[in-house]
C-alpha atoms as a PDB file:
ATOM      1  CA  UNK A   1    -123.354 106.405 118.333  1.00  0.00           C
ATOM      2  CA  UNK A   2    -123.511 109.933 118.431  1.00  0.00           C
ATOM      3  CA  UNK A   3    -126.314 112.149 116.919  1.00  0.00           C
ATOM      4  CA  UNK A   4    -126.135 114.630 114.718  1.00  0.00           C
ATOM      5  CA  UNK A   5    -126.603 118.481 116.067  1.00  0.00           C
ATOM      6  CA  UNK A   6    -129.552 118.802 113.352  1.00  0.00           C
ATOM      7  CA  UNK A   7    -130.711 115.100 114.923  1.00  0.00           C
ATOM      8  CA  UNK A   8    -130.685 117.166 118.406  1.00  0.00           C
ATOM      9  CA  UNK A   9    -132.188 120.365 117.091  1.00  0.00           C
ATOM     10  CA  UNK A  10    -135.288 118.733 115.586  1.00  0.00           C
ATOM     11  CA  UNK A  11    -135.805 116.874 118.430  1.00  0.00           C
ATOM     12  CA  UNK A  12    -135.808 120.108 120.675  1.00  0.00           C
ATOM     13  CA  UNK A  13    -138.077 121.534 117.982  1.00  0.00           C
ATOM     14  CA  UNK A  14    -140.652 118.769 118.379  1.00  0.00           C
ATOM     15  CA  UNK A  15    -140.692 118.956 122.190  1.00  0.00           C
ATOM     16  CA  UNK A  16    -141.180 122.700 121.742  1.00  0.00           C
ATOM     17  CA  UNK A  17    -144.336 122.442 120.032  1.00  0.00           C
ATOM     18  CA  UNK A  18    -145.821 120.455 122.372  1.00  0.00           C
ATOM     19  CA  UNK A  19    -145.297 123.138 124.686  1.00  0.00           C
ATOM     20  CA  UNK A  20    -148.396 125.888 124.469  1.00  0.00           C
ATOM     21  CA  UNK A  21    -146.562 127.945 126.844  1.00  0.00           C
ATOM     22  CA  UNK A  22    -143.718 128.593 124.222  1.00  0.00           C
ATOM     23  CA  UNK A  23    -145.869 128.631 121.349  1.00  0.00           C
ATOM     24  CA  UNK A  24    -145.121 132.361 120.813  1.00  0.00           C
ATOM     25  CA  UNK A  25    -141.551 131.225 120.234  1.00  0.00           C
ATOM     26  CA  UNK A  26    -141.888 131.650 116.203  1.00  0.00           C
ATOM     27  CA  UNK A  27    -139.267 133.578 115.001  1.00  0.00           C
ATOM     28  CA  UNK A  28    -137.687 132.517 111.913  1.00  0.00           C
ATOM     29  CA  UNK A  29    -134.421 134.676 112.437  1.00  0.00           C
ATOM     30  CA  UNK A  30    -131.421 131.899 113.246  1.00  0.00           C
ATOM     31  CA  UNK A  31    -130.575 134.247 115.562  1.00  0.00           C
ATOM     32  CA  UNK A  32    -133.128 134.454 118.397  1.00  0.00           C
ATOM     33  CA  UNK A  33    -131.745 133.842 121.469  1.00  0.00           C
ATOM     34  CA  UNK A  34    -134.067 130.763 121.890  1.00  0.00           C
ATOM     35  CA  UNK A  35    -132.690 129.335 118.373  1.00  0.00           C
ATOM     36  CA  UNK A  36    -128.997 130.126 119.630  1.00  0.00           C
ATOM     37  CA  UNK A  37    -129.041 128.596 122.832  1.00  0.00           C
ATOM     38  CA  UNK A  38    -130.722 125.403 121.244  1.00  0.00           C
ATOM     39  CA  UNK A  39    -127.464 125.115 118.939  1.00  0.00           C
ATOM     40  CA  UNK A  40    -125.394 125.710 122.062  1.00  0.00           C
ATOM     41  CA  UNK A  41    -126.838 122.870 123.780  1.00  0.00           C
ATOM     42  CA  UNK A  42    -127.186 120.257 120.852  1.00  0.00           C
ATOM     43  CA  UNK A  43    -123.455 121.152 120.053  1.00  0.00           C
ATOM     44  CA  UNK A  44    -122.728 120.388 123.675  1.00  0.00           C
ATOM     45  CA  UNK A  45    -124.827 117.322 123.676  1.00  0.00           C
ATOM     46  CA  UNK A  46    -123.273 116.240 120.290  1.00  0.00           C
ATOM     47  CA  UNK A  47    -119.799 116.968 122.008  1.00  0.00           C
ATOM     48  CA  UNK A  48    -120.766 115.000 125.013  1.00  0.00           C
ATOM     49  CA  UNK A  49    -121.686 111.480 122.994  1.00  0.00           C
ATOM     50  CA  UNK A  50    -118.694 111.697 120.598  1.00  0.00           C
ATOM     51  CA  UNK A  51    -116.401 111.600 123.735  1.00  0.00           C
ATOM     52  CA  UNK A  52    -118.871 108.940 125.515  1.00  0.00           C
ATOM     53  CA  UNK A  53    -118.036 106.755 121.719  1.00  0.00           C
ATOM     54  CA  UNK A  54    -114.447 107.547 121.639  1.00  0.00           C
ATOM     55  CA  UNK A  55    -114.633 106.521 125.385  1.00  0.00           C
ATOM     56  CA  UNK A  56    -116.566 102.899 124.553  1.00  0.00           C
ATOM     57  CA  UNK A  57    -114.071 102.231 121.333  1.00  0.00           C
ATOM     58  CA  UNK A  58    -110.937 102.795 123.991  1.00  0.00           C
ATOM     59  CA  UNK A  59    -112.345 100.372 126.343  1.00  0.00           C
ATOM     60  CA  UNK A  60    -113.578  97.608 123.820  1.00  0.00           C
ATOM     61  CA  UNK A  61    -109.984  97.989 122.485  1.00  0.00           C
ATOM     62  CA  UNK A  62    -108.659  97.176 125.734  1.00  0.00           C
ATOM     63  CA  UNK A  63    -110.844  94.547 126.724  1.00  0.00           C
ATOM     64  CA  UNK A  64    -110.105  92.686 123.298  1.00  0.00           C
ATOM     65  CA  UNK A  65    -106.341  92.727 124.052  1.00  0.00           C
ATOM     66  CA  UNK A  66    -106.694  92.141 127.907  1.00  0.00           C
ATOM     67  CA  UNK A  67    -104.675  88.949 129.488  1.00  0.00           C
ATOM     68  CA  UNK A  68    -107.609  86.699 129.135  1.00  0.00           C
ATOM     69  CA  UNK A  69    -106.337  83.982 126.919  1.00  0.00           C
ATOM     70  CA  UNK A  70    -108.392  84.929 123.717  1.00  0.00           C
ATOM     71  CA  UNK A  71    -106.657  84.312 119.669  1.00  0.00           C
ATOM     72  CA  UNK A  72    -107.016  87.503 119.394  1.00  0.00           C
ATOM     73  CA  UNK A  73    -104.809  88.457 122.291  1.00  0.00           C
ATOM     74  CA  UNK A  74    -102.291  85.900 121.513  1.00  0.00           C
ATOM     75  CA  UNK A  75    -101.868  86.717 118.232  1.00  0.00           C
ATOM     76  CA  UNK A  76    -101.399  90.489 119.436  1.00  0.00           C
ATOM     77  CA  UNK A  77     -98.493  89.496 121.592  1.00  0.00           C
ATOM     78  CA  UNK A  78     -97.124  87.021 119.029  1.00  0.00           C
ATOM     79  CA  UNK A  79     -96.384  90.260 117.074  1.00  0.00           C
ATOM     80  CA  UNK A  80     -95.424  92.568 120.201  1.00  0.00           C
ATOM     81  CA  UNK A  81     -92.169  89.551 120.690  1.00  0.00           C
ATOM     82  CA  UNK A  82     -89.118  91.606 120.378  1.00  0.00           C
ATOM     83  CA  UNK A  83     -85.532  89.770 119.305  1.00  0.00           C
ATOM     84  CA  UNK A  84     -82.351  91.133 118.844  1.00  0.00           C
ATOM     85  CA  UNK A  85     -79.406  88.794 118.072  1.00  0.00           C
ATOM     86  CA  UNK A  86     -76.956  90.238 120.683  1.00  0.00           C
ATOM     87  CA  UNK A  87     -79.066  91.921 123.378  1.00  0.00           C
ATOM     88  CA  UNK A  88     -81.312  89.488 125.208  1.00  0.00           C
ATOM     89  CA  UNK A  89     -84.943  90.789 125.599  1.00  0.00           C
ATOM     90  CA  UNK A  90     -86.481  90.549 128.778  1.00  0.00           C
ATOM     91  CA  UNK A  91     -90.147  90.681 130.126  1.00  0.00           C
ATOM     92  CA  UNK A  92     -91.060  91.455 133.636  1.00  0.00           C
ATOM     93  CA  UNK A  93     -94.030  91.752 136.158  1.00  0.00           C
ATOM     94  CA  UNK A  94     -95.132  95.439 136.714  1.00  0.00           C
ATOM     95  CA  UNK A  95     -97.055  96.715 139.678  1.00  0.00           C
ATOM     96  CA  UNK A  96    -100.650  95.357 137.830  1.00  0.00           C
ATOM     97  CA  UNK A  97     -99.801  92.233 137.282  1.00  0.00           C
ATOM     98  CA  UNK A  98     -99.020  93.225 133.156  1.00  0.00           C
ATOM     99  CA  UNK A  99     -96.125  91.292 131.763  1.00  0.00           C
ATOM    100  CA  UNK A 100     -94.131  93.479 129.153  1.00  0.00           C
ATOM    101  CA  UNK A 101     -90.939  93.823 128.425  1.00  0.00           C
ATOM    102  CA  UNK A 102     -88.267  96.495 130.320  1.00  0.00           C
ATOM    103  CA  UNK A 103     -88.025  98.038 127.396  1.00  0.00           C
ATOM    104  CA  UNK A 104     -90.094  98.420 124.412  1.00  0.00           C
ATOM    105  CA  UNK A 105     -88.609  98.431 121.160  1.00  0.00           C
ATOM    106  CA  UNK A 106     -91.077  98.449 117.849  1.00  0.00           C
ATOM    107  CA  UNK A 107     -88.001  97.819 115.602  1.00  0.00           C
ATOM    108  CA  UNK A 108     -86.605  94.595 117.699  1.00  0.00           C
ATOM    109  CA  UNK A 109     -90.163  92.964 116.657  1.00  0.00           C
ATOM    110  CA  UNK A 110     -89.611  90.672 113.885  1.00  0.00           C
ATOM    111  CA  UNK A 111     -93.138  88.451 113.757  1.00  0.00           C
ATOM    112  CA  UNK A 112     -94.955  89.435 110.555  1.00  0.00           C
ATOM    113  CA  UNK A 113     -97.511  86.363 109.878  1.00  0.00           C
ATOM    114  CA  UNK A 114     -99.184  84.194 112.642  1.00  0.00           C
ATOM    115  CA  UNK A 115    -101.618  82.471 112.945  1.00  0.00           C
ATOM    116  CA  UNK A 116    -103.491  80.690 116.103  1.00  0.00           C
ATOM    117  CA  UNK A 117    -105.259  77.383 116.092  1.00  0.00           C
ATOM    118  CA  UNK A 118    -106.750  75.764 118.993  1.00  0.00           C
ATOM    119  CA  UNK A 119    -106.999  72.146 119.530  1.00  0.00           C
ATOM    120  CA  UNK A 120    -108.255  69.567 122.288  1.00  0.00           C
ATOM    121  CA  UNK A 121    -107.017  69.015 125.610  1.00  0.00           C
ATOM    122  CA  UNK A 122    -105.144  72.279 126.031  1.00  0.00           C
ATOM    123  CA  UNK A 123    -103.160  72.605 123.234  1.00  0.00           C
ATOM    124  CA  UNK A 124    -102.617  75.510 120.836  1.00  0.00           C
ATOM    125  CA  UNK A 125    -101.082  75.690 117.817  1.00  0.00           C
ATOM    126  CA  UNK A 126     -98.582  78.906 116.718  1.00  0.00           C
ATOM    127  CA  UNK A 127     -97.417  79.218 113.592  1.00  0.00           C
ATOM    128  CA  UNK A 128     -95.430  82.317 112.732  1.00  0.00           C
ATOM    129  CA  UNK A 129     -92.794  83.957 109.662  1.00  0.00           C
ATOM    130  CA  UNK A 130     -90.850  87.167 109.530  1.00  0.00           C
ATOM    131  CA  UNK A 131     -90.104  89.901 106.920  1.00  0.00           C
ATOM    132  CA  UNK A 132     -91.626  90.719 103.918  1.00  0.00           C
ATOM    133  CA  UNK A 133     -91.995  88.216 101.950  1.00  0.00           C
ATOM    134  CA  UNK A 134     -92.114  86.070 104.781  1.00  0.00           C
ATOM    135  CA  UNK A 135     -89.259  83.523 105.892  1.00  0.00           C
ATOM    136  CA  UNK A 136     -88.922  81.389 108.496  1.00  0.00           C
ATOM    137  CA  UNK A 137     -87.563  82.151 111.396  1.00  0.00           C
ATOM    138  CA  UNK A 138     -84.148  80.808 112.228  1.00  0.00           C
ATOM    139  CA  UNK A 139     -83.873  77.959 115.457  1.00  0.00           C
ATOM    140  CA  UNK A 140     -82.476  80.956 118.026  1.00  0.00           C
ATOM    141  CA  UNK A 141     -85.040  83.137 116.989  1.00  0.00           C
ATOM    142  CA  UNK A 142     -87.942  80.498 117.545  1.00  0.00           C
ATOM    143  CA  UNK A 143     -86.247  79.433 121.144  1.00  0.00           C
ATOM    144  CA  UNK A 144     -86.427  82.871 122.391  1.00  0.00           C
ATOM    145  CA  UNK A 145     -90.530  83.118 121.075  1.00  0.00           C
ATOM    146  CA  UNK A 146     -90.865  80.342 123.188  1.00  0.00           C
ATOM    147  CA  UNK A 147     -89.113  81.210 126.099  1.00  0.00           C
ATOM    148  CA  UNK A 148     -91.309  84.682 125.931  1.00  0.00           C
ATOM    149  CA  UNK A 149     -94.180  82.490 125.347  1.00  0.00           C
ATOM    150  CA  UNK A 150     -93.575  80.762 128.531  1.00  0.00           C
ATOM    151  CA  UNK A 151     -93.300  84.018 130.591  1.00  0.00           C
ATOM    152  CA  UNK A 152     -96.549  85.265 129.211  1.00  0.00           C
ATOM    153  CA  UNK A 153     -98.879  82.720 128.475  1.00  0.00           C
ATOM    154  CA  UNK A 154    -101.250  80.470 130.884  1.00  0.00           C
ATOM    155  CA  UNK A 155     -99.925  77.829 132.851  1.00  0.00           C
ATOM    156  CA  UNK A 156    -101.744  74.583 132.174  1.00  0.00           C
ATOM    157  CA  UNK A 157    -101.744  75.318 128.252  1.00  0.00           C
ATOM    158  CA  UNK A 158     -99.627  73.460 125.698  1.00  0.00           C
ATOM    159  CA  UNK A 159     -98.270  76.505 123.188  1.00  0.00           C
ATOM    160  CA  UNK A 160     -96.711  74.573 120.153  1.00  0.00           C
ATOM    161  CA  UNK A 161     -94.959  76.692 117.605  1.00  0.00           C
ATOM    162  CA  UNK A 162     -93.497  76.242 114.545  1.00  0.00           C
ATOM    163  CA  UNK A 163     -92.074  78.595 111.537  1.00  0.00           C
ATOM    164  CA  UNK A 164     -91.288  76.505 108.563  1.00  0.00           C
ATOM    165  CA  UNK A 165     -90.285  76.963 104.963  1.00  0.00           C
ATOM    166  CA  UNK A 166     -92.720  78.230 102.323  1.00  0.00           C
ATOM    167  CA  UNK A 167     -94.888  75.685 101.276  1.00  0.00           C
ATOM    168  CA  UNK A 168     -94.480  75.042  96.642  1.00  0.00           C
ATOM    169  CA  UNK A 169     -97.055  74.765  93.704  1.00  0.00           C
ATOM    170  CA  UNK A 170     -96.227  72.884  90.742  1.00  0.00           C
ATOM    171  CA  UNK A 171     -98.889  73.738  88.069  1.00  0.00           C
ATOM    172  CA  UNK A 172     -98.724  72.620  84.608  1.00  0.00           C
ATOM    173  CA  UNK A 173    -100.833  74.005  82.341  1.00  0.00           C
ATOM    174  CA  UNK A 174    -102.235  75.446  78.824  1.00  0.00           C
ATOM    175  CA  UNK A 175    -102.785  78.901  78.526  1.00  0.00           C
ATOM    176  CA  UNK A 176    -104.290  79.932  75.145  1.00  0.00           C
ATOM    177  CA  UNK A 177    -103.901  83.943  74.502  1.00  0.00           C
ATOM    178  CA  UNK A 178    -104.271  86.280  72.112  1.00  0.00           C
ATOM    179  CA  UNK A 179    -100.812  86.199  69.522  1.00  0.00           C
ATOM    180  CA  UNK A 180    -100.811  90.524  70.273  1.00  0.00           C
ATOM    181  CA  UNK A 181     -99.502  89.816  73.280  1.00  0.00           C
ATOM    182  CA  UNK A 182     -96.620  87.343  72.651  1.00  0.00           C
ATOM    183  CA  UNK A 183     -94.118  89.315  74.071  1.00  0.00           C
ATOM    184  CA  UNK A 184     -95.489  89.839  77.286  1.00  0.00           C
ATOM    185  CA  UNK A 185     -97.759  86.964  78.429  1.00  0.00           C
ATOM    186  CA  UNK A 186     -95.417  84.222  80.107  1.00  0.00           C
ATOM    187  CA  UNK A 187     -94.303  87.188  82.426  1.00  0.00           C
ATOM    188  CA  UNK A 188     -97.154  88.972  82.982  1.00  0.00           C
ATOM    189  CA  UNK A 189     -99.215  85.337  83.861  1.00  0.00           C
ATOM    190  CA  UNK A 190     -95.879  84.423  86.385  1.00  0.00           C
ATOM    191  CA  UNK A 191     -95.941  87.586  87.763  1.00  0.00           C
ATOM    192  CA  UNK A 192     -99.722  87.096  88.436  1.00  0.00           C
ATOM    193  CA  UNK A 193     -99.646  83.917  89.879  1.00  0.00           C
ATOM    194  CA  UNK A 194     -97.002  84.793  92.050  1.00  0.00           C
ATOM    195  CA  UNK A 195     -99.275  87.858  93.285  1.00  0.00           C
ATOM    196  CA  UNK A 196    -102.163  85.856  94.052  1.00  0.00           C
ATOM    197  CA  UNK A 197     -99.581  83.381  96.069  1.00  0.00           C
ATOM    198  CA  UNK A 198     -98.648  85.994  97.865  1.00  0.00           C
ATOM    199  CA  UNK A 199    -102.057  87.747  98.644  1.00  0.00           C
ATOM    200  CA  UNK A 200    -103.268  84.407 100.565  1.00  0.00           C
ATOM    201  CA  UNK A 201    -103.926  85.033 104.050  1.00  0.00           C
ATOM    202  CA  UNK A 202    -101.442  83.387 106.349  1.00  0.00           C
ATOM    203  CA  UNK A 203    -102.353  80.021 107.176  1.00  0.00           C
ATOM    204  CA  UNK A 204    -105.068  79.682 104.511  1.00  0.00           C
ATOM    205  CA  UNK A 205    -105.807  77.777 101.655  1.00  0.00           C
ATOM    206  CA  UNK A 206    -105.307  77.975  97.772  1.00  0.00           C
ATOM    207  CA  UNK A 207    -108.359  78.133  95.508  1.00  0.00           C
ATOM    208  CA  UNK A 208    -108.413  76.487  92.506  1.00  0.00           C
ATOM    209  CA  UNK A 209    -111.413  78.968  91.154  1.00  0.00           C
ATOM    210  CA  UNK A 210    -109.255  81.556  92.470  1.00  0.00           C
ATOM    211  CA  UNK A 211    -105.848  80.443  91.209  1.00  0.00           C
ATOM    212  CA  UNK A 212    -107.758  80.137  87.682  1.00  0.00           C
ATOM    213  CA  UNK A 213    -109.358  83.938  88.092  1.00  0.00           C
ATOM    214  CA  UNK A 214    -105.761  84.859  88.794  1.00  0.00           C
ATOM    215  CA  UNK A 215    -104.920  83.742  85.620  1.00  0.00           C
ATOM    216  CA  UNK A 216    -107.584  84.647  83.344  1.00  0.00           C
ATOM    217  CA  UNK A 217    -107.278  88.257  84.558  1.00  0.00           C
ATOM    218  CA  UNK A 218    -104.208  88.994  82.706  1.00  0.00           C
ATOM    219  CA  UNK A 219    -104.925  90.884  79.721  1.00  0.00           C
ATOM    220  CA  UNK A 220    -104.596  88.698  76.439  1.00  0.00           C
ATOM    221  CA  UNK A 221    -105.270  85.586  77.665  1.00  0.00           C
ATOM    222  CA  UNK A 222    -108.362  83.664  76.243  1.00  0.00           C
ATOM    223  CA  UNK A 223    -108.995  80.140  78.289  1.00  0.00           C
ATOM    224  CA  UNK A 224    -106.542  77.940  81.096  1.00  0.00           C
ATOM    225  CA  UNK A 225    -106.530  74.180  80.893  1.00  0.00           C
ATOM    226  CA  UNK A 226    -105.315  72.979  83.673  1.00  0.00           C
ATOM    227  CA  UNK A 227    -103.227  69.507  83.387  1.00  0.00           C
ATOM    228  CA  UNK A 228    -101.582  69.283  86.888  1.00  0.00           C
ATOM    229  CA  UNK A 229    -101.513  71.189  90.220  1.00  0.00           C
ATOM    230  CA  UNK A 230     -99.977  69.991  93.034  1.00  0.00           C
ATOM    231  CA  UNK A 231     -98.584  71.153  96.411  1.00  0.00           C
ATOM    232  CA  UNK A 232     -96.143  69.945  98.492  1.00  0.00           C
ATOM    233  CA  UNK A 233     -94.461  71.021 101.948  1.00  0.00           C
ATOM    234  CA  UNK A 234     -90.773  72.653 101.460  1.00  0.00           C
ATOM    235  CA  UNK A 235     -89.577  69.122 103.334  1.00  0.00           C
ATOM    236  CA  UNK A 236     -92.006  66.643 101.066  1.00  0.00           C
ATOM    237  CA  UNK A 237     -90.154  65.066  98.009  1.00  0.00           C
ATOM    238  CA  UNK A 238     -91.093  66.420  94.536  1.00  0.00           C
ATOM    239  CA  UNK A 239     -92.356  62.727  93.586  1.00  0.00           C
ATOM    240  CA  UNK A 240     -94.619  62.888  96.944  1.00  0.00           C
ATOM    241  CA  UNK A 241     -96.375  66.103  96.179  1.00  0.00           C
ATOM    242  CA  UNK A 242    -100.374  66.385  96.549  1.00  0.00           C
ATOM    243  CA  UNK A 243    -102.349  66.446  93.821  1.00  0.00           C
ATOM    244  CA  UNK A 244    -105.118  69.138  93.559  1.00  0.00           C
ATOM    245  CA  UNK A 245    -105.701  68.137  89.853  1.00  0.00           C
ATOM    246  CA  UNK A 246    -104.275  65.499  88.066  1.00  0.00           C
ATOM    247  CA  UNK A 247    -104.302  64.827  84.083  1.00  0.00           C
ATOM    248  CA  UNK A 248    -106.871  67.083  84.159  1.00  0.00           C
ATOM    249  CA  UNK A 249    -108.918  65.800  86.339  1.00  0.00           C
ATOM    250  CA  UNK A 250    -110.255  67.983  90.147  1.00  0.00           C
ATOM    251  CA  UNK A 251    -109.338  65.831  93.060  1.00  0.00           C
ATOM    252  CA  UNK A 252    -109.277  68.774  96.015  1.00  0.00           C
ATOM    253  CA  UNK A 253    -110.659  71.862  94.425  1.00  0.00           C
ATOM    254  CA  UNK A 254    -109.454  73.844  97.987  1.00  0.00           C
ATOM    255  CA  UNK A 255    -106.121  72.743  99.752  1.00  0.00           C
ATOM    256  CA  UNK A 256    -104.826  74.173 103.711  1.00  0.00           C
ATOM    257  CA  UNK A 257    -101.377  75.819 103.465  1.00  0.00           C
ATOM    258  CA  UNK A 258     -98.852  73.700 106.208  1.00  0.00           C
ATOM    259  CA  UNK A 259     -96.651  76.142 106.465  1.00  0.00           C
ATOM    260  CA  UNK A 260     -98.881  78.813 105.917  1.00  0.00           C
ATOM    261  CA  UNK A 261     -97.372  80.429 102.913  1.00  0.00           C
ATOM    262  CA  UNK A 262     -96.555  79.070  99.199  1.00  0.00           C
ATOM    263  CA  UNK A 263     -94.424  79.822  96.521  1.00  0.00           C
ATOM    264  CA  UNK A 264     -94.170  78.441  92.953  1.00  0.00           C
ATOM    265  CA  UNK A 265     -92.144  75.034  92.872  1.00  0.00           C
ATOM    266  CA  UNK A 266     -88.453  75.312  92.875  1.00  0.00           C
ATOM    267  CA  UNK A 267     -87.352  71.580  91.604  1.00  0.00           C
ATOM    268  CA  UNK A 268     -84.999  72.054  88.618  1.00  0.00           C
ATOM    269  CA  UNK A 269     -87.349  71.803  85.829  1.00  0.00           C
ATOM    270  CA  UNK A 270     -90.642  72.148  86.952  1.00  0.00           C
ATOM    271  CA  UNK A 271     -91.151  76.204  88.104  1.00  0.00           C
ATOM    272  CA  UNK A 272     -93.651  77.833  86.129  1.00  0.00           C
ATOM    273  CA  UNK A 273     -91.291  78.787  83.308  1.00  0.00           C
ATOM    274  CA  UNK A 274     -90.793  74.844  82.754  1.00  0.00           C
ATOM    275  CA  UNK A 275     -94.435  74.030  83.071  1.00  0.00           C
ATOM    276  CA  UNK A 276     -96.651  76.508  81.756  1.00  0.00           C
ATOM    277  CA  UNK A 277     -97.415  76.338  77.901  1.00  0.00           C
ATOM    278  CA  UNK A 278     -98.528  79.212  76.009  1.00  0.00           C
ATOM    279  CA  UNK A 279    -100.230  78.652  72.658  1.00  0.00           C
ATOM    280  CA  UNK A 280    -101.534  82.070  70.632  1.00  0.00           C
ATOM    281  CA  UNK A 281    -105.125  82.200  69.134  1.00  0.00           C
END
C-alpha cells in the first residue's frame, strides 16, 4: 500500500538527523530548498507506489478471472453469456488462446443469478435465473448456455445446469400488533416478508430467526407465533411441502433454496393474505 507523503517526509527527516554532516540544515521556513526538494521527492515516491498498487489490483483482477477453472471465473462467464432470440451468438478462438465472443454485446446478456457448486468426480453444478425479479430461463435460452458452456469450459468436466421456477413459502401465523396500526399492518408485514424473500442470496437458505426479525421489524407489531412454515419446490404438490415448523413446533430452523429463489405460496387459499392472522393488542 502506498505511504503517505507526510509518512515519506518524516522518514527523510529521521535519516537526516542521523546525518552530522547536515545538521546545520535547521531552517524552519517550508521553503528551504532542502525542505522543497524533500516534498518533491516524497510526492514522487508517493506517485510511484500508488501506480505500483493500481498496477498489483489490475493484475490480481486478472488473475482471478483468468481461464483456470476457478467458481469464481465460471460464475464471471456465466454472466458474460450473451442470447438474442433471432441472432445466434457466437464465440471464437483469438490469437491467445481467449475464447470470447465476435462480438460483445452487454445488453444481449441476460444471466442475473448463478450460482456454482462443485461436486465429486468432475461434476459441477450451474444454476442460473434472468431479470429482475428473477425467472427462469426458457428451454432455448438454457440450450444455447450450454452450448456456450461447451465451447468454453474444460474438457473432462461434467457442467450440469438448470434454471427452474421460484421455489414457495406457506407460513401461517399469528401476528399480534398494536390496534393504531390496523389499517396498515397486513400490507406493510406482506410487503416485508416479501422483501426479505427477495434479499436472500441466490442459492441460499431461509432463516427462520431471520424470517421472524423480518417480521417483527415492521412498526406496530408486538410478538409472531408461528403455527406453520413450509417450503416446497414450484414442481412439489402443495400436500408434499416441507415442513420447517409444524403446529408450532421447529423441525429445520434453516432450509437450502432448490431453485435458488422463493416466493410466498401461490395455491388458491393459502398466500399470505389467506394465512396470516392479525389480532390488535
Amino acid at each position: 500500500m502506498a505511504r503517505s507523503i507526510s509518512t515519506i517526509i518524516a522518514l527523510m527527516d529521521a535519516e537526516q538527523a542521523n546525518q552530522t554532516a547536515l545538521s546545520g540544515l535547521n531552517s524552519v521556513s517550508n521553503s528551504a530548498i532542502y525542505t522543497l526538494w524533500k516534498y518533491i521527492i516524497a510526492t514522487q515516491m508517493y506517485l510511484q507506489e500508488t501506480l505500483w498498487d493500481i498496477f498489483k489490483k489490475d493484475l490480481e483482477t486478472i488473475i482471478s478471472k483468468a481461464a483456470v477453472g476457478t467458481k469464481q471465473w465460471l460464475q464471471d462467464r456465466v454472466f458474460k453469456f450473451q442470447y438474442d432470440a433471432t441472432t445466434p451468438q457466437i464465440v471464437a478462438v483469438d490469437s491467445n488462446y481467449a475464447i470470447n465472443y465476435t462480438t460483445i454485446d452487454e445488453t444481449k446478456r441476460i444471466i442475473t443469478r448463478c450460482a456454482i457448486n462443485q461436486t465429486l468426480q468432475r461434476v459441477v453444478l450451474i444454476k442460473v435465473a434472468k431479470s429482475e425479479p428473477p425467472q427462469p430461463l426458457t428451454l432455448t435460452e438454457l440450450s444455447s448456455l450450454n452450448g456456450y458452456l461447451d465451447d468454453i469450459c474444460f474438457a473432462g468436466v461434467n457442467y450440469i445446469t438448470s434454471s427452474l421456477d421460484s421455489d414457495k413459502l406457506y407460513l401461517k401465523a399469528n401476528i399480534y400488533y398494536d390496534g393504531q396500526y390496523s389499517a396498515t399492518i397486513s400490507d406493510s408485514v406482506i410487503a416485508a416478508i416479501n422483501a426479505y424473500l427477495a434479499a436472500l442470496p441466490f442459492d441460499g437458505s431461509i432463516k427462520l430467526m431471520s424470517l421472524i426479525d423480518a417480521i417483527q421489524s415492521v412498526q406496530g407489531v408486538n410478538d409472531i407465533v408461528l403455527e406453520d412454515v413450509a417450503v416446497r419446490a414450484d414442481l412439489t404438490a402443495f400436500a408434499s411441502k416441507t415442513y420447517l415448523v409444524q403446529n408450532k413446533t421447529t423441525f429445520i430452523p434453516l432450509y437450502q433454496l432448490y431453485a435458488g429463489y422463493i416466493v410466498e405460496e401461490t395455491t388458491n387459499s393459502n398466500t399470505f393474505t389467506d394465512t396470516l392472522t392479525f389480532t390488535p393488542q
